[in-house]
N, C-alpha and C. Protein backbone atom coordinates (compact mmCIF):
# COMPACT_ATOMS: atom_id res chain seq x y z
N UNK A 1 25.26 -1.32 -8.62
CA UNK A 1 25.78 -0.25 -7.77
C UNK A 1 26.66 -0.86 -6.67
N UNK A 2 27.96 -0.68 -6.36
CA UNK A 2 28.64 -0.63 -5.37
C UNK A 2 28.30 -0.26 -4.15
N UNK A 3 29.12 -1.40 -3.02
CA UNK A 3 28.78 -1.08 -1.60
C UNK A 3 28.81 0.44 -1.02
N UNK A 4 30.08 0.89 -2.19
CA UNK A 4 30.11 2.61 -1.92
C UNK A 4 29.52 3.01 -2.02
N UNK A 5 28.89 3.21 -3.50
CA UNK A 5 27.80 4.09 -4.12
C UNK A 5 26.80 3.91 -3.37
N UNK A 6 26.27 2.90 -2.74
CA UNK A 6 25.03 2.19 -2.17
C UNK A 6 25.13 3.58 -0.50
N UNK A 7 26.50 3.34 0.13
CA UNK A 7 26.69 4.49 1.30
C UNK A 7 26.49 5.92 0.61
N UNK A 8 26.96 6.37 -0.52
CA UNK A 8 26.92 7.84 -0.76
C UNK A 8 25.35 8.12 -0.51
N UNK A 9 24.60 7.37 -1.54
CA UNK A 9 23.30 7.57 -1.67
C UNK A 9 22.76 7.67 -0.30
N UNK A 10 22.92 6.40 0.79
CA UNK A 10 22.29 6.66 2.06
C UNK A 10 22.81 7.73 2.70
N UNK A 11 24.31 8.02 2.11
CA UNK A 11 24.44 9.83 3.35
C UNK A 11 24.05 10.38 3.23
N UNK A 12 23.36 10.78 1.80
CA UNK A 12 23.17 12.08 1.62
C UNK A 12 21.39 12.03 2.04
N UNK A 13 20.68 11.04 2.46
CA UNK A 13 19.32 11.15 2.92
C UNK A 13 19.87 11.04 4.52
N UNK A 14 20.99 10.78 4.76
CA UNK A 14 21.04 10.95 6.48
C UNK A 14 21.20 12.45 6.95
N UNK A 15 20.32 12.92 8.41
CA UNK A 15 20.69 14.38 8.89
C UNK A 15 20.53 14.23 10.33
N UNK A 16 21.47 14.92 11.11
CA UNK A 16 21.96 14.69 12.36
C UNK A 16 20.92 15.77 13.05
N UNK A 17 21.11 16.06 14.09
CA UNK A 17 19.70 16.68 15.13
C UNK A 17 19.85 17.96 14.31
N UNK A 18 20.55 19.00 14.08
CA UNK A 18 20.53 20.14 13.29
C UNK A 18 20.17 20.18 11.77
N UNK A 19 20.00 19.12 11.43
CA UNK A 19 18.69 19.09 10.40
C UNK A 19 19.64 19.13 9.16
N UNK A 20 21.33 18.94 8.87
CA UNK A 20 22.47 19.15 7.98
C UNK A 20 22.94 17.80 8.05
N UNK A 21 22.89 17.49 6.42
CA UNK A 21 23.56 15.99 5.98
C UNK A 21 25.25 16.28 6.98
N UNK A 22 25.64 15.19 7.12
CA UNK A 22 27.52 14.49 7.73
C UNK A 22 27.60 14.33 6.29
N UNK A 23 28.96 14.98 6.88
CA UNK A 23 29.81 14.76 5.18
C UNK A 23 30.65 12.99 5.16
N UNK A 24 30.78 12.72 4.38
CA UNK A 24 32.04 11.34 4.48
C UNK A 24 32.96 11.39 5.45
N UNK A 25 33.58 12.48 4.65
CA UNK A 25 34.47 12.97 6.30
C UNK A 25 34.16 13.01 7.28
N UNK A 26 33.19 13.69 7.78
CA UNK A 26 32.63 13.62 9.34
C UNK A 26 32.28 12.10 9.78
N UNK A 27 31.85 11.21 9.14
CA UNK A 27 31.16 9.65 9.28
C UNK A 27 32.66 9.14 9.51
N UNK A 28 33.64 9.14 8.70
CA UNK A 28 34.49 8.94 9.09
C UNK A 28 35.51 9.81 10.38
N UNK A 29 35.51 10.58 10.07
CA UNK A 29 35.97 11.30 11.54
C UNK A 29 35.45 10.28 13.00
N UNK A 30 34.15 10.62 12.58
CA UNK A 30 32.97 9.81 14.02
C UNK A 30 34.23 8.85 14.53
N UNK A 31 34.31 7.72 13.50
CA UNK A 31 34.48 6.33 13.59
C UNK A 31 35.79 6.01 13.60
N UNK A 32 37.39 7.13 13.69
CA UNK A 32 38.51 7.13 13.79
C UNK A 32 38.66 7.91 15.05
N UNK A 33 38.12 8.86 15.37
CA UNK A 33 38.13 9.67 16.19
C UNK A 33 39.21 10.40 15.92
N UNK A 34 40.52 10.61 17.10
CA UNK A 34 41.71 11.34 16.94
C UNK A 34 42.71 10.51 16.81
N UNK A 35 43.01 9.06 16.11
CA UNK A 35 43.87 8.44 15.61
C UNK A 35 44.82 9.02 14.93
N UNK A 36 44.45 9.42 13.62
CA UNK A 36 44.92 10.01 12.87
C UNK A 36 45.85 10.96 13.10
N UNK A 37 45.21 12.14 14.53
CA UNK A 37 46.15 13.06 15.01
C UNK A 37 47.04 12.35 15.89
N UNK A 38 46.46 11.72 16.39
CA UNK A 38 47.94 11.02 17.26
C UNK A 38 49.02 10.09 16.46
N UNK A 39 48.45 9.58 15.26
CA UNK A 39 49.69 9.20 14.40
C UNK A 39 50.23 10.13 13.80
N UNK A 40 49.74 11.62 13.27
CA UNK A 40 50.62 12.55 13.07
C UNK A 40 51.69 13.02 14.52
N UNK A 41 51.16 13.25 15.55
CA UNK A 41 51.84 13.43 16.50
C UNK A 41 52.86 12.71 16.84
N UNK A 42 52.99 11.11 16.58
CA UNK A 42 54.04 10.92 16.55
C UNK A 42 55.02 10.58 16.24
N UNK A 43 54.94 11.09 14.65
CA UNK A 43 55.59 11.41 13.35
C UNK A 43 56.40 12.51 13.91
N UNK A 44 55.93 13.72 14.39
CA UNK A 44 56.24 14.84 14.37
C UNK A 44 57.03 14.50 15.76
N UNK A 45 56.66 14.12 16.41
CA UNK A 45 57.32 13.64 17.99
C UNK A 45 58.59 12.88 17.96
N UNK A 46 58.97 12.32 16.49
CA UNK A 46 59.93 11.22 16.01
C UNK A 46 61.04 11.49 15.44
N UNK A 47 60.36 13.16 14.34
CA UNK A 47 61.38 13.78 14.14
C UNK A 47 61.94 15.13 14.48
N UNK A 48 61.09 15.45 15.77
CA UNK A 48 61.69 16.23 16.81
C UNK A 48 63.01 15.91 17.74
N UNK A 49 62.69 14.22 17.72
CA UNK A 49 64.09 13.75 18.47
C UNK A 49 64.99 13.15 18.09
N UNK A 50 64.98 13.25 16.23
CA UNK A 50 66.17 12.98 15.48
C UNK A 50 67.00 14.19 15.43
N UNK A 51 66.14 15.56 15.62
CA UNK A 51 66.68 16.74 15.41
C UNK A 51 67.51 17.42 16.62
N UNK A 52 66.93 16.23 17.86
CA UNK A 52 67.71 16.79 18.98
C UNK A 52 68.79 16.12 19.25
N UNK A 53 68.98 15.13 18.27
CA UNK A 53 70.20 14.50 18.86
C UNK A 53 71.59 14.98 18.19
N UNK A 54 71.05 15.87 17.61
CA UNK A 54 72.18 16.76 17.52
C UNK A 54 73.13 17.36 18.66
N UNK A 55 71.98 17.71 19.99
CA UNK A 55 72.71 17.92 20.89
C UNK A 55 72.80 16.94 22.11
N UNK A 56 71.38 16.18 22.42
CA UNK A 56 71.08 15.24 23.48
C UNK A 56 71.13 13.50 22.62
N UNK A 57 72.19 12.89 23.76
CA UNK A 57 72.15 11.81 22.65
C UNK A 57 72.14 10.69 24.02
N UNK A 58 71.49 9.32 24.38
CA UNK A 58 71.61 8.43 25.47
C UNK A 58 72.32 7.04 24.50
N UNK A 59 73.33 7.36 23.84
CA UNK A 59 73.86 5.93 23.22
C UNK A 59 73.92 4.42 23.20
N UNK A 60 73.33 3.81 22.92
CA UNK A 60 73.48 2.37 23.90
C UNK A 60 74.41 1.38 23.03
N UNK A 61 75.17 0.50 23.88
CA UNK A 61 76.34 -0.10 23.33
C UNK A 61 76.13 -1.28 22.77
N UNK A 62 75.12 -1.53 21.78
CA UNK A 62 75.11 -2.62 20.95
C UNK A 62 76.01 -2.97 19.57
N UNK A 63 76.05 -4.93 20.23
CA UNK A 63 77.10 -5.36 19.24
C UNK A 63 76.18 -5.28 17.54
N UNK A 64 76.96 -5.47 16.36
CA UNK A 64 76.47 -5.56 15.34
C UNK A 64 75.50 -6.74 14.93
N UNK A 65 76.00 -7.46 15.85
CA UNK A 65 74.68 -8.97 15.82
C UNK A 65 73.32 -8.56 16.19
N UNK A 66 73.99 -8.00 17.49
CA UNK A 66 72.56 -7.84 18.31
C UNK A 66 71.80 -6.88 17.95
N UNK A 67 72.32 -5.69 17.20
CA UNK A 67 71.67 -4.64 16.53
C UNK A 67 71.24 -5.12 15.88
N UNK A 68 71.00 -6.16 14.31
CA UNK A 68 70.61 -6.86 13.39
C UNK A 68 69.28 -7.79 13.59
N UNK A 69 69.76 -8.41 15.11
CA UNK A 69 68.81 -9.79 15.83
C UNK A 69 67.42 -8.40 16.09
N UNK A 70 67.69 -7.85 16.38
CA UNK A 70 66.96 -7.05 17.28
C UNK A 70 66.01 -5.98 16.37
N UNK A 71 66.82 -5.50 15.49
CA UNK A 71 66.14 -5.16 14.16
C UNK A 71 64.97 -5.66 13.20
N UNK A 72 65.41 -7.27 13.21
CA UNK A 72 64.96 -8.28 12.37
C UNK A 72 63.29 -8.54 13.38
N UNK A 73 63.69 -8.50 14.74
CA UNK A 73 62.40 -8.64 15.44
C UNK A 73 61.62 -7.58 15.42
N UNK A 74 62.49 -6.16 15.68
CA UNK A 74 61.14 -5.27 15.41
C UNK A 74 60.88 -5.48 13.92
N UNK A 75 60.93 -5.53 12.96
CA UNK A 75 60.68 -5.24 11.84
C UNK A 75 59.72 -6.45 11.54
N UNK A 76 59.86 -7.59 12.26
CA UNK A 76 58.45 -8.39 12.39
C UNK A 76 57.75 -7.88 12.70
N UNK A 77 57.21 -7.40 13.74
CA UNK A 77 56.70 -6.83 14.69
C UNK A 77 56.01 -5.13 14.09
N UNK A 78 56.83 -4.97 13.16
CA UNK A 78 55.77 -3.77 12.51
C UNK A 78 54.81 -4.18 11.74
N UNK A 79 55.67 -5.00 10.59
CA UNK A 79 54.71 -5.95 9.36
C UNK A 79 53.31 -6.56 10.12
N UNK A 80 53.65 -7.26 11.35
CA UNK A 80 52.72 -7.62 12.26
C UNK A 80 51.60 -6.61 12.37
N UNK A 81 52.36 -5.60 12.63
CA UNK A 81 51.10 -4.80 13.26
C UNK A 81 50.42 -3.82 12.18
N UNK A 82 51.36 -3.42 10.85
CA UNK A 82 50.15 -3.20 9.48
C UNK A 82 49.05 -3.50 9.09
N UNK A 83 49.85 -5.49 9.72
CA UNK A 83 48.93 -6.16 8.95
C UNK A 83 47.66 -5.78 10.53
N UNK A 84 47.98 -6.05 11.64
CA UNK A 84 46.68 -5.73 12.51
C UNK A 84 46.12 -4.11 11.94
N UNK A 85 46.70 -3.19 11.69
CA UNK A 85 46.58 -2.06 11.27
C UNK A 85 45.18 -2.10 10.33
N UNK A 86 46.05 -2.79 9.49
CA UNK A 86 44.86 -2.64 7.87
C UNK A 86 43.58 -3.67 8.34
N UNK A 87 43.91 -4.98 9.44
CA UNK A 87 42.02 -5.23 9.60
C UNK A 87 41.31 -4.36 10.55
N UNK A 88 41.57 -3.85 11.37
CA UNK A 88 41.40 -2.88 11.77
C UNK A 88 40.28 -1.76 10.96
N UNK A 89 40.99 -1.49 10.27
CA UNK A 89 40.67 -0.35 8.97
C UNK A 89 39.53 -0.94 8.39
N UNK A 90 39.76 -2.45 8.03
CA UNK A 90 38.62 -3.03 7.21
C UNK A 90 37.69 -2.92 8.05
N UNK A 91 37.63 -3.88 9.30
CA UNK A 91 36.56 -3.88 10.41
C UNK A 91 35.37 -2.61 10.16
N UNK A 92 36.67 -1.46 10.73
CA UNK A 92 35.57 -0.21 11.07
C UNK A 92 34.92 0.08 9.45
N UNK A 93 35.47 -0.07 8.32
CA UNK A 93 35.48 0.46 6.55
C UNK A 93 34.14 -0.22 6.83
N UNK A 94 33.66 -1.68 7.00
CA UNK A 94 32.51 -2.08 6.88
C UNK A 94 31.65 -1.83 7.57
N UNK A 95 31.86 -1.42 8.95
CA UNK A 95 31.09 -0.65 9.75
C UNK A 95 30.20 0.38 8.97
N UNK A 96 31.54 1.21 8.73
CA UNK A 96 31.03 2.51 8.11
C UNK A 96 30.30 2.61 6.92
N UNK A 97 30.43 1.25 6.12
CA UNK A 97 29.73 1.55 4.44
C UNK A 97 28.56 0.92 4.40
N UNK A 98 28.31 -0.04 5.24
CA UNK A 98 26.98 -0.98 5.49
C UNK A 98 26.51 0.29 6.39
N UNK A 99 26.86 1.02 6.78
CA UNK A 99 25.59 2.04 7.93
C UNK A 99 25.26 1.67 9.19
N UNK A 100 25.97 0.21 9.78
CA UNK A 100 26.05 -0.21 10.79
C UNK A 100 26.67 0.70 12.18
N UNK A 101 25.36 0.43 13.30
CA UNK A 101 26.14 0.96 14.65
C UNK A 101 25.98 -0.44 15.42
N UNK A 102 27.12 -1.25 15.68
CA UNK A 102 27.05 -2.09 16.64
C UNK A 102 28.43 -2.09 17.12
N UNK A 103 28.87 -2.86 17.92
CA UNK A 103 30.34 -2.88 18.79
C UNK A 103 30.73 -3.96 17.79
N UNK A 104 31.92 -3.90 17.75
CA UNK A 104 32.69 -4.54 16.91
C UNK A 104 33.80 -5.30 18.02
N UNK A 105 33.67 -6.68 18.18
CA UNK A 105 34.21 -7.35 19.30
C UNK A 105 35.26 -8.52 18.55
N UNK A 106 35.31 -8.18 17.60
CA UNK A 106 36.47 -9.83 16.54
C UNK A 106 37.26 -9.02 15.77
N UNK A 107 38.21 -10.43 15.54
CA UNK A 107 39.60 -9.55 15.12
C UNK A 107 40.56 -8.98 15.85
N UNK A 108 41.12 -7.51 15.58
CA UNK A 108 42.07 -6.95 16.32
C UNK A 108 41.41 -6.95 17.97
N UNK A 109 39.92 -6.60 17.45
CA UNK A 109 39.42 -5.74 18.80
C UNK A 109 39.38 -7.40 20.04
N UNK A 110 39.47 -8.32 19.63
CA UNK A 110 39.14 -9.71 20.52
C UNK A 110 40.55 -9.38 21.31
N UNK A 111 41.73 -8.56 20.98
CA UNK A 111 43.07 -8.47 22.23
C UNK A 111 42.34 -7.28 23.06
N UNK A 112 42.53 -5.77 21.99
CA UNK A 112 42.10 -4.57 22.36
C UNK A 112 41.27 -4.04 22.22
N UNK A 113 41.00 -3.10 22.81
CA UNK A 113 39.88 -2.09 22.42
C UNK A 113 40.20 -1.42 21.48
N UNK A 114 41.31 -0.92 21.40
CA UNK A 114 41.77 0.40 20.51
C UNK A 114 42.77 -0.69 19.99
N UNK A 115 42.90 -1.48 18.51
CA UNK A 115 44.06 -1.89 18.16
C UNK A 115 44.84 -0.45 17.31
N UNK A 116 43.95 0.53 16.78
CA UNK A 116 44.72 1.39 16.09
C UNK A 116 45.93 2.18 16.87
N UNK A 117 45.70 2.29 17.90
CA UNK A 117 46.58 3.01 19.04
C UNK A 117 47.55 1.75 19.38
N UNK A 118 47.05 0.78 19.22
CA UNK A 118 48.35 -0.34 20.19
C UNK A 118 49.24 -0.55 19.31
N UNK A 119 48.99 -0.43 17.64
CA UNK A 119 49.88 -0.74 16.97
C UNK A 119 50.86 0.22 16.82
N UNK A 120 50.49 1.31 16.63
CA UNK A 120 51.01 2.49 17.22
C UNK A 120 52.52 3.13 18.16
N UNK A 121 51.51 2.62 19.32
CA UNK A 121 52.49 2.64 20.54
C UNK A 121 53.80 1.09 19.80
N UNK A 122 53.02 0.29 19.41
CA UNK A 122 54.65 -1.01 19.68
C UNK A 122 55.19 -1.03 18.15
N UNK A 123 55.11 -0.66 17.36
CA UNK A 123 55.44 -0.65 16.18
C UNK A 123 56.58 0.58 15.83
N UNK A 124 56.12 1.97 15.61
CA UNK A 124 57.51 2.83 15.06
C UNK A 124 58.63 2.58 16.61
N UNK A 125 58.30 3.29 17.24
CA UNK A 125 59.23 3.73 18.56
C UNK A 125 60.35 2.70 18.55
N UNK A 126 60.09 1.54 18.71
CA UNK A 126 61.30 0.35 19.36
C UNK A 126 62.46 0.38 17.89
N UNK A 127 61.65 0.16 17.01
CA UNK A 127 62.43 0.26 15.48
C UNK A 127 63.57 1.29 15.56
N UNK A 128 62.44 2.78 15.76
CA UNK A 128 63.63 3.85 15.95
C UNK A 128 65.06 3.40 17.27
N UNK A 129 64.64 3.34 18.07
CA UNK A 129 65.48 3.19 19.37
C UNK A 129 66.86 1.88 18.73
N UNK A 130 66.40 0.76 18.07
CA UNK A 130 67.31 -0.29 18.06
C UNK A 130 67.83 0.81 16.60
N UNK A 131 67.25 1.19 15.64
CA UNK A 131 67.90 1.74 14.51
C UNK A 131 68.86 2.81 14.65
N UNK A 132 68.44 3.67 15.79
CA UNK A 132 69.76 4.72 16.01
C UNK A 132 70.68 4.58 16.89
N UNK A 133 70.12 3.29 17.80
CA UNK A 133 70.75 2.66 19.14
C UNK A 133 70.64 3.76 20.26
N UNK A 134 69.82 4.40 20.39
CA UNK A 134 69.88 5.81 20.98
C UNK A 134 68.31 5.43 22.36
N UNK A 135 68.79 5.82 23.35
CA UNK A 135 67.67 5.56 24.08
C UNK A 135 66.97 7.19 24.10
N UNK A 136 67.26 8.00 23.65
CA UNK A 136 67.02 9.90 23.27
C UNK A 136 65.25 9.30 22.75
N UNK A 137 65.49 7.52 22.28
CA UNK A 137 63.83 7.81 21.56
C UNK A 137 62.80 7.00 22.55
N UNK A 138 62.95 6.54 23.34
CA UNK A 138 62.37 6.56 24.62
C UNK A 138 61.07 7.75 24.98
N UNK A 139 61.92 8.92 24.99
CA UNK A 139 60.70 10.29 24.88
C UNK A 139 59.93 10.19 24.50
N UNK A 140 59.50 10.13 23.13
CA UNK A 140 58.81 10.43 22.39
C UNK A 140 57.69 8.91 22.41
N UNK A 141 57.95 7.80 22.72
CA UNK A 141 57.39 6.76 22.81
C UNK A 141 56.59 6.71 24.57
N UNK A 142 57.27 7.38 25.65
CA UNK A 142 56.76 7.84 26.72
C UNK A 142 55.62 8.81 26.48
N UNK A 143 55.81 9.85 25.62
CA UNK A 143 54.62 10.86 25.94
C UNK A 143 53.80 10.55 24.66
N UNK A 144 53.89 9.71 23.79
CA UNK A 144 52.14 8.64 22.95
C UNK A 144 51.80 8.07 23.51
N UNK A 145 52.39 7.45 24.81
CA UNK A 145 51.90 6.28 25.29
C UNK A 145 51.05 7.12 26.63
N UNK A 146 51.63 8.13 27.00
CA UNK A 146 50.50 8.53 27.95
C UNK A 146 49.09 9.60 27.38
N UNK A 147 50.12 10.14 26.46
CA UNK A 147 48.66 10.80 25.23
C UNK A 147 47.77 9.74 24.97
N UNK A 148 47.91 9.07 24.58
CA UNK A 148 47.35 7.62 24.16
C UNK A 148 46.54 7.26 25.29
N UNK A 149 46.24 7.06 26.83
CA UNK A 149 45.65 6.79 27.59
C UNK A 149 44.54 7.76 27.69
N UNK A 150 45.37 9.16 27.41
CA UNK A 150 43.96 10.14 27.87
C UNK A 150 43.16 10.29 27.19
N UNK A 151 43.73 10.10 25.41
CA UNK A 151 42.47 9.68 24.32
C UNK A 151 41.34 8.64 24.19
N UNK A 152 42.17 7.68 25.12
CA UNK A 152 41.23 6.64 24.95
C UNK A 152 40.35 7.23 26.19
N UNK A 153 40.53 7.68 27.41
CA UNK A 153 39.54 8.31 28.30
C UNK A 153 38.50 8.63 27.79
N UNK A 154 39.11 9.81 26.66
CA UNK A 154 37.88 10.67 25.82
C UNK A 154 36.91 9.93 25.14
N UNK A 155 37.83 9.19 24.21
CA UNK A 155 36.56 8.89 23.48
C UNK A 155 35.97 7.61 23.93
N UNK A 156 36.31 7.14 25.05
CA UNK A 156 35.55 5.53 25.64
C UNK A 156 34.39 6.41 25.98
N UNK A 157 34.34 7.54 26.64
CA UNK A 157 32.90 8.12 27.44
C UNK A 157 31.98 8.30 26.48
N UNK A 158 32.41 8.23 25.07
CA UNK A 158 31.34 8.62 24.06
C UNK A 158 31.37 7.14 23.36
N UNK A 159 31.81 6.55 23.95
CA UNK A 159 31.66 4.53 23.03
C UNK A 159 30.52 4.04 24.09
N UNK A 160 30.89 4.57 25.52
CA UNK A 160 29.89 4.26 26.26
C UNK A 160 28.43 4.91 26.63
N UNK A 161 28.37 6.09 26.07
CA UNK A 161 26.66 6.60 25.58
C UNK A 161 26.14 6.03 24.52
N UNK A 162 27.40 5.44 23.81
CA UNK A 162 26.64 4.98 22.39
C UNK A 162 25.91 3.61 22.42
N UNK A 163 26.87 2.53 23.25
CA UNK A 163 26.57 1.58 23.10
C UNK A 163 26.31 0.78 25.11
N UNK A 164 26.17 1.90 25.71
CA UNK A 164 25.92 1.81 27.22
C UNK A 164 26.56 0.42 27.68
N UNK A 165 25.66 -0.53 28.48
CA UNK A 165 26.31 -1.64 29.03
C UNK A 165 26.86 -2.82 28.29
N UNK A 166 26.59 -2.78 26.93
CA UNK A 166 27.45 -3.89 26.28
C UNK A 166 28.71 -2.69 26.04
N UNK A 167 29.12 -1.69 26.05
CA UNK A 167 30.80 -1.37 26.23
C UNK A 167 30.92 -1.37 27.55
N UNK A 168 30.15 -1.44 28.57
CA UNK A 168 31.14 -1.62 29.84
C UNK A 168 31.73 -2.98 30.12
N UNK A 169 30.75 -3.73 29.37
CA UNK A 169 30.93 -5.08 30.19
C UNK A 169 32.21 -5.22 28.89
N UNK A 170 32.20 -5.05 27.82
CA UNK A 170 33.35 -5.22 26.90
C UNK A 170 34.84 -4.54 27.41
N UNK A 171 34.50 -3.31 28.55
CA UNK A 171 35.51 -3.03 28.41
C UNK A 171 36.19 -4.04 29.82
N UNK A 172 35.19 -4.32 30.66
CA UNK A 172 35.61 -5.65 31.82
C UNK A 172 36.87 -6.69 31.14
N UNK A 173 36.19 -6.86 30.00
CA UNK A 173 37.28 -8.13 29.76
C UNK A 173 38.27 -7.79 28.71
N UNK A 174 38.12 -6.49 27.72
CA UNK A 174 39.43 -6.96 26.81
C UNK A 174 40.18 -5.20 27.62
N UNK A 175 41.67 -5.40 27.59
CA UNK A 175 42.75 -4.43 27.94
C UNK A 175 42.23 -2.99 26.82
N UNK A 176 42.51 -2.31 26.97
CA UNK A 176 42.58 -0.93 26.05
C UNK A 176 43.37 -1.19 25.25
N UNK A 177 44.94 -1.37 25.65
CA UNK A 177 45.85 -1.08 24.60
C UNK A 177 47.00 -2.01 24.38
N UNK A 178 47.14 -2.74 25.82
CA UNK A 178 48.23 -4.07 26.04
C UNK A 178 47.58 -5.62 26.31
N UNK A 179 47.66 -6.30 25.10
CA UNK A 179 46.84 -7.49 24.68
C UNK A 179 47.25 -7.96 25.67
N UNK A 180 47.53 -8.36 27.11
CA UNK A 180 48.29 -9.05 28.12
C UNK A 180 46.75 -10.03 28.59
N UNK A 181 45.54 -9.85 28.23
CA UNK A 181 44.47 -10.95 28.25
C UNK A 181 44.62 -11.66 27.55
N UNK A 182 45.08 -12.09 26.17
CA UNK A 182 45.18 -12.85 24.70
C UNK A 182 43.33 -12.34 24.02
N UNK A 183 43.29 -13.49 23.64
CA UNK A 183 41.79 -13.17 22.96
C UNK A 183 40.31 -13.15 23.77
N UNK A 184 40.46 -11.83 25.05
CA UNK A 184 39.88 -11.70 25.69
C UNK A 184 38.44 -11.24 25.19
N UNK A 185 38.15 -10.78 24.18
CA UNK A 185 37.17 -10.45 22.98
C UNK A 185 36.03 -11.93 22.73
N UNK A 186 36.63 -13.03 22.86
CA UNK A 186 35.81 -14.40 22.44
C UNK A 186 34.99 -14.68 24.50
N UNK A 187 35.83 -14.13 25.19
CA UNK A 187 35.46 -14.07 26.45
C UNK A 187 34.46 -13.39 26.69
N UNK A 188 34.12 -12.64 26.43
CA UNK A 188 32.81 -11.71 26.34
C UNK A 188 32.13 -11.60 25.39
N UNK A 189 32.15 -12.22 24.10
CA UNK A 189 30.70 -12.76 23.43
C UNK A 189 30.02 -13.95 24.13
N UNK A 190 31.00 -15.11 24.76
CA UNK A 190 30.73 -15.78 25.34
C UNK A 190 29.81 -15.37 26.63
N UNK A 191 30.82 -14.62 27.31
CA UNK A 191 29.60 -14.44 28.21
C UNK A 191 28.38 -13.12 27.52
N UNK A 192 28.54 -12.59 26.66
CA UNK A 192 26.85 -12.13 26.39
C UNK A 192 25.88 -13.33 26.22
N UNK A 193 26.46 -14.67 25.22
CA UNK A 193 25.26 -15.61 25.01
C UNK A 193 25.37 -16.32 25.86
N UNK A 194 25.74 -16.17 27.49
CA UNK A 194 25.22 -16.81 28.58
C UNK A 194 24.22 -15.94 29.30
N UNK A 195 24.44 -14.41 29.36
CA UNK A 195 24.28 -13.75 29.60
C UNK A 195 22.32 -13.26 28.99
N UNK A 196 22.16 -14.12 27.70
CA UNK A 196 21.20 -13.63 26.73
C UNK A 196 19.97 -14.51 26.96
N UNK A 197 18.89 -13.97 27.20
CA UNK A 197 17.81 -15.15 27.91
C UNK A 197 17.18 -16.13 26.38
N UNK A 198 17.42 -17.22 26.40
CA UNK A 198 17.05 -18.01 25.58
C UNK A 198 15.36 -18.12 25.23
N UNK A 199 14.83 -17.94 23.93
CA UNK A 199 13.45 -18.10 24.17
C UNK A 199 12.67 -19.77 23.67
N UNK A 200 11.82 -19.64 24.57
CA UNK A 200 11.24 -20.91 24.52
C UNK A 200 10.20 -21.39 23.41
């Protein structure tokens, strides 16, 4: 039997305080939260302001080099962040199929808290902006990035009933959404096993 099959079987003996199995979906819902809607949002936010530049346009005067140089870096810089994207995905996937509730502190999460949102925010937006040369996409990368703060508000208050003072002290050392600590994540396992009384 598969690691899957092995989760179906345990969902369907799991039932939440109202006494009704979580569907897959919901287990997963739990454990993405509103990602998902905020990457639709700013899909839809992306091609709201291709549609406006029909009339509103902020042009910027790049040479054909520098459009190319500049291209070539975001387009690292997305591949980059897929690839953070998809461990990400794995991280929480094993979370979710082993039946595990613990904080998940390695990997993406050792920059951020939320890598699904950071890749997010630095990945489409800049692409668009150097690809149409248009600063019109600025907008739309301004209002994910502050949507993006108030989500993480939301759902940190429910990371922190879940998992109380090991997410506060996690959230002490790694950034939410701008890795500007580096691998601030190895900083705070560290200090939990200083932190952890040794037995004799």
């Amino acid at each position: 039997m598969t690691i899957f099959n092995q989760f179906i079987e345990r969902n369907k003996t799991i039932t939440n305080k109202k006494g009704t199995t979580p569907s897959l979906f919901s287990r997963f819902k739990n454990l993405l939260g509103v990602g998902p809607y905020l990457l639709l949002l700013g899909f839809i936010l992306e091609a709201l302001t291709i549609a406006m530049r029909r009339w509103v346009s902020f042009p910027m005067s790049l040479s054909f080099e520098m459009q190319v140089i500049l291209s070539i870096v975001c387009i690292t810089v997305c591949l980059m962040g897929i690839t953070w994207f998809n461990r990400s995905l794995n991280l929480i996937k094993v979370n979710l199929l082993c039946d595990e509730s613990k904080l998940v502190t390695h990997g993406p999460f050792n920059y951020v808290r939320h890598p699904l949102y950071a890749t997010l925010l630095f990945t489409i937006p800049p692409i668009l902006i150097v690809c149409f040369s248009d600063l019109l996409f600025l907008f739309p990368w301004v209002v994910i990035f502050v949507l993006s703060h108030f989500v993480v508000i939301m759902e940190e208050q429910v990371l922190v009933k879940r998992f109380g003072e090991d997410y506060e002290n996690y959230r002490r050392f790694v950034p939410a959404l701008i890795p500007y600590k580096g691998a601030a994540g190895r900083r705070y396992r560290e200090y939990c096993d200083l932190s952890t009384p040794k037995n004799l």
